[in-house]
C-alpha atoms as a PDB file:
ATOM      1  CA  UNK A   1      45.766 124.558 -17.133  1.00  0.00           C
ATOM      2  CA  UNK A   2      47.064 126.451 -20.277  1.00  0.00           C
ATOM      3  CA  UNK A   3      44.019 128.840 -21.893  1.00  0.00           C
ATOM      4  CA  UNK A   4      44.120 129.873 -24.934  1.00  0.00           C
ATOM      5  CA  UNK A   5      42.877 133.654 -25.376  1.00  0.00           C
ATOM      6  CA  UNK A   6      41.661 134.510 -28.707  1.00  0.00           C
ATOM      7  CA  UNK A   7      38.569 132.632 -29.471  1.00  0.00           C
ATOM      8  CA  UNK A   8      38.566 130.187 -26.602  1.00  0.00           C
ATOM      9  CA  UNK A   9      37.813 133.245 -23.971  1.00  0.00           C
ATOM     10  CA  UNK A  10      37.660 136.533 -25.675  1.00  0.00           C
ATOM     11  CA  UNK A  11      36.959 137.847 -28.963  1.00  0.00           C
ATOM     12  CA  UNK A  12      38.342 141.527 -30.050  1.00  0.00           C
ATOM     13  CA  UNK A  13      37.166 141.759 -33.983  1.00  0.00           C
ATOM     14  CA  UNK A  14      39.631 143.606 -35.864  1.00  0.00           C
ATOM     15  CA  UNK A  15      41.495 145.015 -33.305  1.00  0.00           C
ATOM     16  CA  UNK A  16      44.863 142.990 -33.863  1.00  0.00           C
ATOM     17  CA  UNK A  17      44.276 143.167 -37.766  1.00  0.00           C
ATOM     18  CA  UNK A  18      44.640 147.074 -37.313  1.00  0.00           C
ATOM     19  CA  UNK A  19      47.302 147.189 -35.175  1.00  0.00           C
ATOM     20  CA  UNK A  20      48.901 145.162 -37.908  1.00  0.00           C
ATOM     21  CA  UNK A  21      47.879 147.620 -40.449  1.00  0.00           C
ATOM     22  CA  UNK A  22      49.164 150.735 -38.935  1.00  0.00           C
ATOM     23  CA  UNK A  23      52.506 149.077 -37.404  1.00  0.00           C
ATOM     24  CA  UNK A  24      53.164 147.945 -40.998  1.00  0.00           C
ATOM     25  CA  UNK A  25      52.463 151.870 -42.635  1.00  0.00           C
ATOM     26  CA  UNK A  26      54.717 152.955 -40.171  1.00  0.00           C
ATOM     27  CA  UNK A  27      57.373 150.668 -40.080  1.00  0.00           C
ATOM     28  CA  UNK A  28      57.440 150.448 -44.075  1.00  0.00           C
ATOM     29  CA  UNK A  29      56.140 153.465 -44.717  1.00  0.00           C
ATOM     30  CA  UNK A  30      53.288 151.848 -46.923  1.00  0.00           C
ATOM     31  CA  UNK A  31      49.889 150.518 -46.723  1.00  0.00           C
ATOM     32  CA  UNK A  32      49.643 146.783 -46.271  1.00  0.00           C
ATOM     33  CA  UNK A  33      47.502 145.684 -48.937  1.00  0.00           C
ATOM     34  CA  UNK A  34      46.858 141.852 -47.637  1.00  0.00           C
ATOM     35  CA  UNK A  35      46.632 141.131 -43.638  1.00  0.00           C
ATOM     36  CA  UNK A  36      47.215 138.237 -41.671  1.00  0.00           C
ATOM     37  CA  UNK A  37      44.158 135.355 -41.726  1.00  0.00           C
ATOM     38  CA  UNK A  38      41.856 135.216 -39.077  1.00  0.00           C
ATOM     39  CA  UNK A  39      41.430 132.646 -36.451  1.00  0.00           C
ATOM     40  CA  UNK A  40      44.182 130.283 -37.487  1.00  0.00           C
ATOM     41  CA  UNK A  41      46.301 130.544 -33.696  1.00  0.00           C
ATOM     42  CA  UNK A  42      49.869 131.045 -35.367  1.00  0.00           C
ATOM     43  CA  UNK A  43      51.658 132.977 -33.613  1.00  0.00           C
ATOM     44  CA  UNK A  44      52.267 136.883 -33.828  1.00  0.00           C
ATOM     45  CA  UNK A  45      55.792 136.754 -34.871  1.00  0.00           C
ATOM     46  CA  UNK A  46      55.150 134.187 -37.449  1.00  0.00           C
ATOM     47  CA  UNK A  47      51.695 136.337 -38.805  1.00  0.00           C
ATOM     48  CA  UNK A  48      53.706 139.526 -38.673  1.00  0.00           C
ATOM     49  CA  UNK A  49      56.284 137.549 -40.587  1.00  0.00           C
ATOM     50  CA  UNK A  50      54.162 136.269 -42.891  1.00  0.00           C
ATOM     51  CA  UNK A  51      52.309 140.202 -43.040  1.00  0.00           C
ATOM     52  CA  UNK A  52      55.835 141.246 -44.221  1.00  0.00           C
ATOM     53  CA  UNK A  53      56.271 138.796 -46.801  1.00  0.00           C
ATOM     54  CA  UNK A  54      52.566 139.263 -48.123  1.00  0.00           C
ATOM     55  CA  UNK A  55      52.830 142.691 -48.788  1.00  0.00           C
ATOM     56  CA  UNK A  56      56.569 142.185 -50.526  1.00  0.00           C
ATOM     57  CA  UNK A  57      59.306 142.567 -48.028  1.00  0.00           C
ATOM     58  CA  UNK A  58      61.088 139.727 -48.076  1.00  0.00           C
ATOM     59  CA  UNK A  59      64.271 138.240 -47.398  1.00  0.00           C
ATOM     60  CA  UNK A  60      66.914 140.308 -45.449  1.00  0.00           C
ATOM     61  CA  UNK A  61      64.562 142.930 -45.403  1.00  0.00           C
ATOM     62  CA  UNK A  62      61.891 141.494 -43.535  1.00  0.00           C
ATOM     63  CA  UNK A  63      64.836 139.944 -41.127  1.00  0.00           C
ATOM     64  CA  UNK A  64      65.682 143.679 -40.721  1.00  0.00           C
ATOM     65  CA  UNK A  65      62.211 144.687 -40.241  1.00  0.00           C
ATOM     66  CA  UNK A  66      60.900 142.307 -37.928  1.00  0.00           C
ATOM     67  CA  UNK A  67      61.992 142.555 -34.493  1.00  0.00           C
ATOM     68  CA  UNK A  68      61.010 146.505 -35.453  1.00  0.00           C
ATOM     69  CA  UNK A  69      57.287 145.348 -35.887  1.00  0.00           C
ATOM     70  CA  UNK A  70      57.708 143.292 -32.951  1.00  0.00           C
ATOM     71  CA  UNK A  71      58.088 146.768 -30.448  1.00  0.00           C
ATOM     72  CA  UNK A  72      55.493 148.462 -32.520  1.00  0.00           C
ATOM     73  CA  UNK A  73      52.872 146.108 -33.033  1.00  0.00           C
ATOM     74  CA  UNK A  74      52.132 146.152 -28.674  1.00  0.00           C
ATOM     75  CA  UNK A  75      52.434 149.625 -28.788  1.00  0.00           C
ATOM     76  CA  UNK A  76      49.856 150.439 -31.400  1.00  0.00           C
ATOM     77  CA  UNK A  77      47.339 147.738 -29.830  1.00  0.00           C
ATOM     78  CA  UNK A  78      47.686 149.354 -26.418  1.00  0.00           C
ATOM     79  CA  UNK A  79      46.712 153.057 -27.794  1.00  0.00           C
ATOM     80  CA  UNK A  80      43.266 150.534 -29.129  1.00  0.00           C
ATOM     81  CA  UNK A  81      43.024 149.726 -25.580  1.00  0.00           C
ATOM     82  CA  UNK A  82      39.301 151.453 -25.382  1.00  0.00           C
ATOM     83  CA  UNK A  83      38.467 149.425 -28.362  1.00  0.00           C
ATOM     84  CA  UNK A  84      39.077 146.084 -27.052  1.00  0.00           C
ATOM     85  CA  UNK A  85      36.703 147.291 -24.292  1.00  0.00           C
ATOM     86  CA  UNK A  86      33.941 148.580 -26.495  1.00  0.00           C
ATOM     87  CA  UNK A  87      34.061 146.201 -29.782  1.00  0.00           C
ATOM     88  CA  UNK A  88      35.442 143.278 -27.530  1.00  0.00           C
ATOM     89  CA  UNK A  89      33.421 140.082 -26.451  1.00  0.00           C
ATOM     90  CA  UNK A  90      34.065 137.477 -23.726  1.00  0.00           C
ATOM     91  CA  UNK A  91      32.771 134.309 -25.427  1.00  0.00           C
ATOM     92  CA  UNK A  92      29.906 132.074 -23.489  1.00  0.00           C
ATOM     93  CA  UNK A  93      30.853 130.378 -20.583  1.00  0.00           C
ATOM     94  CA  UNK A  94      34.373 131.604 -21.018  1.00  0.00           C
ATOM     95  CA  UNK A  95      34.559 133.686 -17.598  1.00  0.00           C
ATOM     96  CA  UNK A  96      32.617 130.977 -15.455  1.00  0.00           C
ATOM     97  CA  UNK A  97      34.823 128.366 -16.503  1.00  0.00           C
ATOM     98  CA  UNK A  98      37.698 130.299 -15.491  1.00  0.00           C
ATOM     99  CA  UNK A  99      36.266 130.667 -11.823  1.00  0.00           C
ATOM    100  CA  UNK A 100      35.544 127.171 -11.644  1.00  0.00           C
ATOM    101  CA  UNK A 101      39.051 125.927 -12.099  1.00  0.00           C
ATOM    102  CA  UNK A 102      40.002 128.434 -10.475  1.00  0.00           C
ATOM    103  CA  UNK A 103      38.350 127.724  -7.829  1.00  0.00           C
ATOM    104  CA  UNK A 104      39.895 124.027  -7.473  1.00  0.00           C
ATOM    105  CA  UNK A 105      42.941 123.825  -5.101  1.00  0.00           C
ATOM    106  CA  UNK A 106      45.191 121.608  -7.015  1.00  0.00           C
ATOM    107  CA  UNK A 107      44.185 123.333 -10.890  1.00  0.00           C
ATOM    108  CA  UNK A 108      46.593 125.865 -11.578  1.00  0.00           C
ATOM    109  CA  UNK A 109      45.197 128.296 -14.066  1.00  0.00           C
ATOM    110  CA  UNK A 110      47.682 130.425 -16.606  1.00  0.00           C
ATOM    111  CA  UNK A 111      47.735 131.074 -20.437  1.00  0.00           C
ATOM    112  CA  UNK A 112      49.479 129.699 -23.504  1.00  0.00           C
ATOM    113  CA  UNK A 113      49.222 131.943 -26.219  1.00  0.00           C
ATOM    114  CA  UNK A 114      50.243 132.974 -29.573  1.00  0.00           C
ATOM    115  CA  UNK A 115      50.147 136.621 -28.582  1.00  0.00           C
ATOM    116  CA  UNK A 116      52.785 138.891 -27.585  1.00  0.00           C
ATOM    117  CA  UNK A 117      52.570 139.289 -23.900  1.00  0.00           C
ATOM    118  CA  UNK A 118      52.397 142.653 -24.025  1.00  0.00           C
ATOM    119  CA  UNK A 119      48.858 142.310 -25.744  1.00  0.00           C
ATOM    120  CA  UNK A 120      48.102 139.360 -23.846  1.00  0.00           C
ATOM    121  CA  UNK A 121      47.823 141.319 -20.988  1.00  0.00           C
ATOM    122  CA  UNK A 122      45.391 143.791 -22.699  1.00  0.00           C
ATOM    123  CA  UNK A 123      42.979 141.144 -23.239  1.00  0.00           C
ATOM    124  CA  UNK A 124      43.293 139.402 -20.159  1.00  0.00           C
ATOM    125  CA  UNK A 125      43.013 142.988 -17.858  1.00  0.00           C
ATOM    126  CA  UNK A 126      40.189 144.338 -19.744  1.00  0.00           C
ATOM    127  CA  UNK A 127      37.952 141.967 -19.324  1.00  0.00           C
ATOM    128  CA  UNK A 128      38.997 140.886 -15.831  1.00  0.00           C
ATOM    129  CA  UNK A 129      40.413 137.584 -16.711  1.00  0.00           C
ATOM    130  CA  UNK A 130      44.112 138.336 -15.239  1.00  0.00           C
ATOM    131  CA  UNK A 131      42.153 137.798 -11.677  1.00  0.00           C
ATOM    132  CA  UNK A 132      41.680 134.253 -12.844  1.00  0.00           C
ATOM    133  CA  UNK A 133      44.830 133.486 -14.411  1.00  0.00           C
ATOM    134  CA  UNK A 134      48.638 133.736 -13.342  1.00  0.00           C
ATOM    135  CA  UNK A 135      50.289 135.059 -16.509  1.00  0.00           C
ATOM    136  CA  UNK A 136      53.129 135.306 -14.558  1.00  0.00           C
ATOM    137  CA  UNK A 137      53.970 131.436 -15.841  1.00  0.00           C
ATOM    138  CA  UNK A 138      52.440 130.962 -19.137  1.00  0.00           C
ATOM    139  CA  UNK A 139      54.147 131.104 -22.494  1.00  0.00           C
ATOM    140  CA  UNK A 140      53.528 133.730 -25.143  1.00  0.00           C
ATOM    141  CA  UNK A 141      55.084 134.289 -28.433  1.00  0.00           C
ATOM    142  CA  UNK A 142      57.407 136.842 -27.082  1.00  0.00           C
ATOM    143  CA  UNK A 143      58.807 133.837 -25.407  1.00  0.00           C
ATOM    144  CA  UNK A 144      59.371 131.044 -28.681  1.00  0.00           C
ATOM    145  CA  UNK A 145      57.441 131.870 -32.407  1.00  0.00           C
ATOM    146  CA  UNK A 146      57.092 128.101 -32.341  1.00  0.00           C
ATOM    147  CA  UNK A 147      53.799 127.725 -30.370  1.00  0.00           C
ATOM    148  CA  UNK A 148      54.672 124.026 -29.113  1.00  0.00           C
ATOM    149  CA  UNK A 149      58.077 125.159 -27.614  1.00  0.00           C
ATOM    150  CA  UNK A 150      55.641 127.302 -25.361  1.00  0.00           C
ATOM    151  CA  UNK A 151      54.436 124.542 -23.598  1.00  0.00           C
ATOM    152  CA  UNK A 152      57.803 123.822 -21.933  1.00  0.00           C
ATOM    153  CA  UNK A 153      58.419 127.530 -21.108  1.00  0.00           C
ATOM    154  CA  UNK A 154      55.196 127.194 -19.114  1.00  0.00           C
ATOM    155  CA  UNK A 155      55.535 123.805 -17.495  1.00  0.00           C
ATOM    156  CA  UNK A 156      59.485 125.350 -16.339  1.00  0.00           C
ATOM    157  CA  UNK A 157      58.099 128.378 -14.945  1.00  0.00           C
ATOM    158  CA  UNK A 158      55.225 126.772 -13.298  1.00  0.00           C
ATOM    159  CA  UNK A 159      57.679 124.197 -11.938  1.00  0.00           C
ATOM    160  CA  UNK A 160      59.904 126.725 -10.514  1.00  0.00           C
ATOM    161  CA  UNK A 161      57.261 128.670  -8.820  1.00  0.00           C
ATOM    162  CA  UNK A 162      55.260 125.265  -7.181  1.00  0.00           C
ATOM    163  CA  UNK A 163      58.735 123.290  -6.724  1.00  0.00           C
ATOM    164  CA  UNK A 164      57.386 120.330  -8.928  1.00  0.00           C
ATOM    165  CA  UNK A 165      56.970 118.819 -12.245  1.00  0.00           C
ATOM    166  CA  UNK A 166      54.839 119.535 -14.945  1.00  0.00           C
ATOM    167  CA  UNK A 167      54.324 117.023 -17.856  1.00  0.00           C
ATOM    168  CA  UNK A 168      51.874 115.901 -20.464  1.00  0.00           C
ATOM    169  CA  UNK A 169      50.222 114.072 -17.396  1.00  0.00           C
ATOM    170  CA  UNK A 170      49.604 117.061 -15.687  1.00  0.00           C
ATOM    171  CA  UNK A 171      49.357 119.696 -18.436  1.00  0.00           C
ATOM    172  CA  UNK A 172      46.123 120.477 -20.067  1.00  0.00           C
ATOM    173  CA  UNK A 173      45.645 122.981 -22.889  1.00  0.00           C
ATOM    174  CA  UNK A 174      42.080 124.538 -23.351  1.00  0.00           C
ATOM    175  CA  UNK A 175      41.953 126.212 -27.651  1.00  0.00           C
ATOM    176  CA  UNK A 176      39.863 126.487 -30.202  1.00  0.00           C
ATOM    177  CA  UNK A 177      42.259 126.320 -33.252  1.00  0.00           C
ATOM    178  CA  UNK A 178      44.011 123.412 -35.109  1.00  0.00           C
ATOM    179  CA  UNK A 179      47.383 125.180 -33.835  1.00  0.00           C
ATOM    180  CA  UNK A 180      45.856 124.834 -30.253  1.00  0.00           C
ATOM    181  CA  UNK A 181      46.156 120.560 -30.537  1.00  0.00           C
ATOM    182  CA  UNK A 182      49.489 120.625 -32.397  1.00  0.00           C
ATOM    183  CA  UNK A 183      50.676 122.511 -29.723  1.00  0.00           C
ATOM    184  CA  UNK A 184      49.384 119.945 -27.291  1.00  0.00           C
ATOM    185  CA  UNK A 185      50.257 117.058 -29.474  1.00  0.00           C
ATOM    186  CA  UNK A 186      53.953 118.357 -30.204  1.00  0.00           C
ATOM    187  CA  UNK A 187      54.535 120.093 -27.067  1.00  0.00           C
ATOM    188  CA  UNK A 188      53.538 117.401 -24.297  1.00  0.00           C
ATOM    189  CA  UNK A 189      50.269 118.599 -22.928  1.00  0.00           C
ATOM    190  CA  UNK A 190      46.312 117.009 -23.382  1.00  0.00           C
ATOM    191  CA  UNK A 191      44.080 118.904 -25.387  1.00  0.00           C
ATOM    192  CA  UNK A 192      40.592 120.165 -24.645  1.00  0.00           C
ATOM    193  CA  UNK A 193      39.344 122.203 -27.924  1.00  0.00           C
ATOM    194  CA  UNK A 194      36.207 124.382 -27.802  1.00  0.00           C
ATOM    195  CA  UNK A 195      34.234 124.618 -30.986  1.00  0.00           C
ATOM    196  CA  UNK A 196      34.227 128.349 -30.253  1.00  0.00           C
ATOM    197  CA  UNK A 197      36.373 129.866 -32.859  1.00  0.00           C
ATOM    198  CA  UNK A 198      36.590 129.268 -36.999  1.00  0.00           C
ATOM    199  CA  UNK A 199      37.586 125.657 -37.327  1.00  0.00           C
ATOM    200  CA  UNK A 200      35.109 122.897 -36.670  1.00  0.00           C
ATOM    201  CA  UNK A 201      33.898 120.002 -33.514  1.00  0.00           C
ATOM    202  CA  UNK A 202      35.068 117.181 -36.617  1.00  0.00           C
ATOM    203  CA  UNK A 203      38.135 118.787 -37.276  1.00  0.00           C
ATOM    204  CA  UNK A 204      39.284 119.717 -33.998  1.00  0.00           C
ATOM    205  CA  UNK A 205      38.487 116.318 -33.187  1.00  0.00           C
ATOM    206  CA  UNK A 206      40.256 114.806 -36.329  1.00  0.00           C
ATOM    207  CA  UNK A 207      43.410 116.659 -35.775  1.00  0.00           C
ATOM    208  CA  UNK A 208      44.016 114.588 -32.422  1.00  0.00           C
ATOM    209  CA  UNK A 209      42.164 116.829 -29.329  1.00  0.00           C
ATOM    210  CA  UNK A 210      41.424 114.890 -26.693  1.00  0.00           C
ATOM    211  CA  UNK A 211      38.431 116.270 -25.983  1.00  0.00           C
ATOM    212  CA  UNK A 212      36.093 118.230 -28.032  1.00  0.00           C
ATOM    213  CA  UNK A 213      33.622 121.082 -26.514  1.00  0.00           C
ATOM    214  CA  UNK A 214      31.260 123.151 -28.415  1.00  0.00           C
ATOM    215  CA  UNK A 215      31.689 125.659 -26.149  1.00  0.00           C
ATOM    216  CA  UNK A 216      32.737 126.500 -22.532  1.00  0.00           C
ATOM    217  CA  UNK A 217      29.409 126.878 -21.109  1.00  0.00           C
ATOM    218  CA  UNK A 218      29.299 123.421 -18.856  1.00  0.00           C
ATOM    219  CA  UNK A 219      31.930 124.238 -16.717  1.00  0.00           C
ATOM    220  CA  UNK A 220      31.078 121.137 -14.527  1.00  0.00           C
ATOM    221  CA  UNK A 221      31.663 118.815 -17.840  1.00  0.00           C
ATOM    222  CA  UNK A 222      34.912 121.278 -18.286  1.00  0.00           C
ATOM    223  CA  UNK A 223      36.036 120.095 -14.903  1.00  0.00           C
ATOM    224  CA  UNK A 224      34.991 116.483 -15.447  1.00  0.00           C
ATOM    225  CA  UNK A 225      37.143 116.231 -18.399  1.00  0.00           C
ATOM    226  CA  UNK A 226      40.257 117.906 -17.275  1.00  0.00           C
ATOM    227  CA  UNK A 227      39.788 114.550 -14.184  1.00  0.00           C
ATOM    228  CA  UNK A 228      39.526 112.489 -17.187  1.00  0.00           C
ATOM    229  CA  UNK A 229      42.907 113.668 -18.902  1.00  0.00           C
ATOM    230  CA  UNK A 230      45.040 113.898 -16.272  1.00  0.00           C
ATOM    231  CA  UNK A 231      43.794 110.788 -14.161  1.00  0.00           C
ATOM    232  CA  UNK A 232      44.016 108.846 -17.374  1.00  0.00           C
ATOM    233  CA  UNK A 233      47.440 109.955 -18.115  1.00  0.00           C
ATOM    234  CA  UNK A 234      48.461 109.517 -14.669  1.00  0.00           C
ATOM    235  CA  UNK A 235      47.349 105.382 -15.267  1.00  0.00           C
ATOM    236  CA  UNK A 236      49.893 105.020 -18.615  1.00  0.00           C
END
């Protein structure tokens, strides 16, 4: 089981968006006039990327500048630690469906995600979720920028630690963004989207999920479907 964070289980407002905003003043020395859009699931490198590019650093420049934003960007999210706590929501159902698959012996519960681990691990340990989840396999975008590449860092490291295989037959993602299928769809893994974040049931749905949720509140139906994909996939 691969979770999304942002949007499938947790929702932090503007906590990343500021982090962006005073990584870029300090890295560039300017204000960023234009931030990155909200609920779309790229990934940070490719947002911070784009952040650069926005707000006119481009070309060698931002290649220069990047991997600088890339330390600082964790570092100022982590000083907005009590923020995340106080402005931060975990979205319906999000923390009961995480015990219930947790709670099945052969579900093995971790996160696929387009943030940096380093804030990953924020999110996840302030609202309790890292007792749920083994981030110790997932994939984050400290791992690949290209979010479908993440699903085979997570299927090897899951592999290594269980001494088996992990494919699209046995891989489920759980997201609420139109990168969240892709992902799936490119990166060999079923998709189960939640209506919970900015893009729509229809489009979720018309962009190739498997399975479409409005939220994560029936975690008995969650359950039920995850059967569905993987016994189904296990039959082709």
């Amino acid at each position: 089981m691969l979770w999304d964070i942002d949007r499938t289980l947790v929702y932090v407002g503007e906590v990343d968006r500021t982090a962006y905003r005073e990584a870029f003043a300090e890295v560039v020395g300017r204000p960023a006039e234009r931030l990155p859009a909200k609920g779309t699931g790229v990934t940070m490198p490719l947002a911070i990327r784009g952040l650069l590019e926005d707000n006119g650093v481009t070309g060698p420049e931002a290649d220069d500048l990047l991997p600088r934003m890339l330390e600082v960007v964790p570092r100022r999210f982590a000083a907005h630690t009590e923020d995340v706590r106080q402005f931060g929501t975990v979205l319906p159902g999000a923390m009961q469906a995480l015990k219930a698959v947790g709670a099945e012996p052969d579900l093995v519960s971790t996160v696929l995600t387009g943030n940096l681990r380093a804030n990953a691990l924020i999110k996840l340990g302030v609202f309790g979720m890292n007792r749920y989840v083994d981030a110790t396999i997932g994939g984050f975008s400290s791992d690949d920028a290209h979010r479908p590449a993440l699903v085979a860092v997570a299927q090897r490291r899951a592999g290594e630690r269980f001494g088996c295989t992990f494919d699209v037959g046995s891989t489920v993602i759980v997201g609420d963004s139109l990168e969240d299928v892709r992902t799936g769809m490119e990166g060999g893994a079923r998709v189960i989207a939640v209506a919970s974040g900015t893009t729509p049931a229809e489009r979720l749905a018309e962009a190739g999920a498997d399975v479409v949720l409005p939220d994560l509140t029936d975690a008995a139906r969650l359950l039920q479907e995850i059967r569905g994909l993987t016994d189904r996939a296990g039959t082709q």
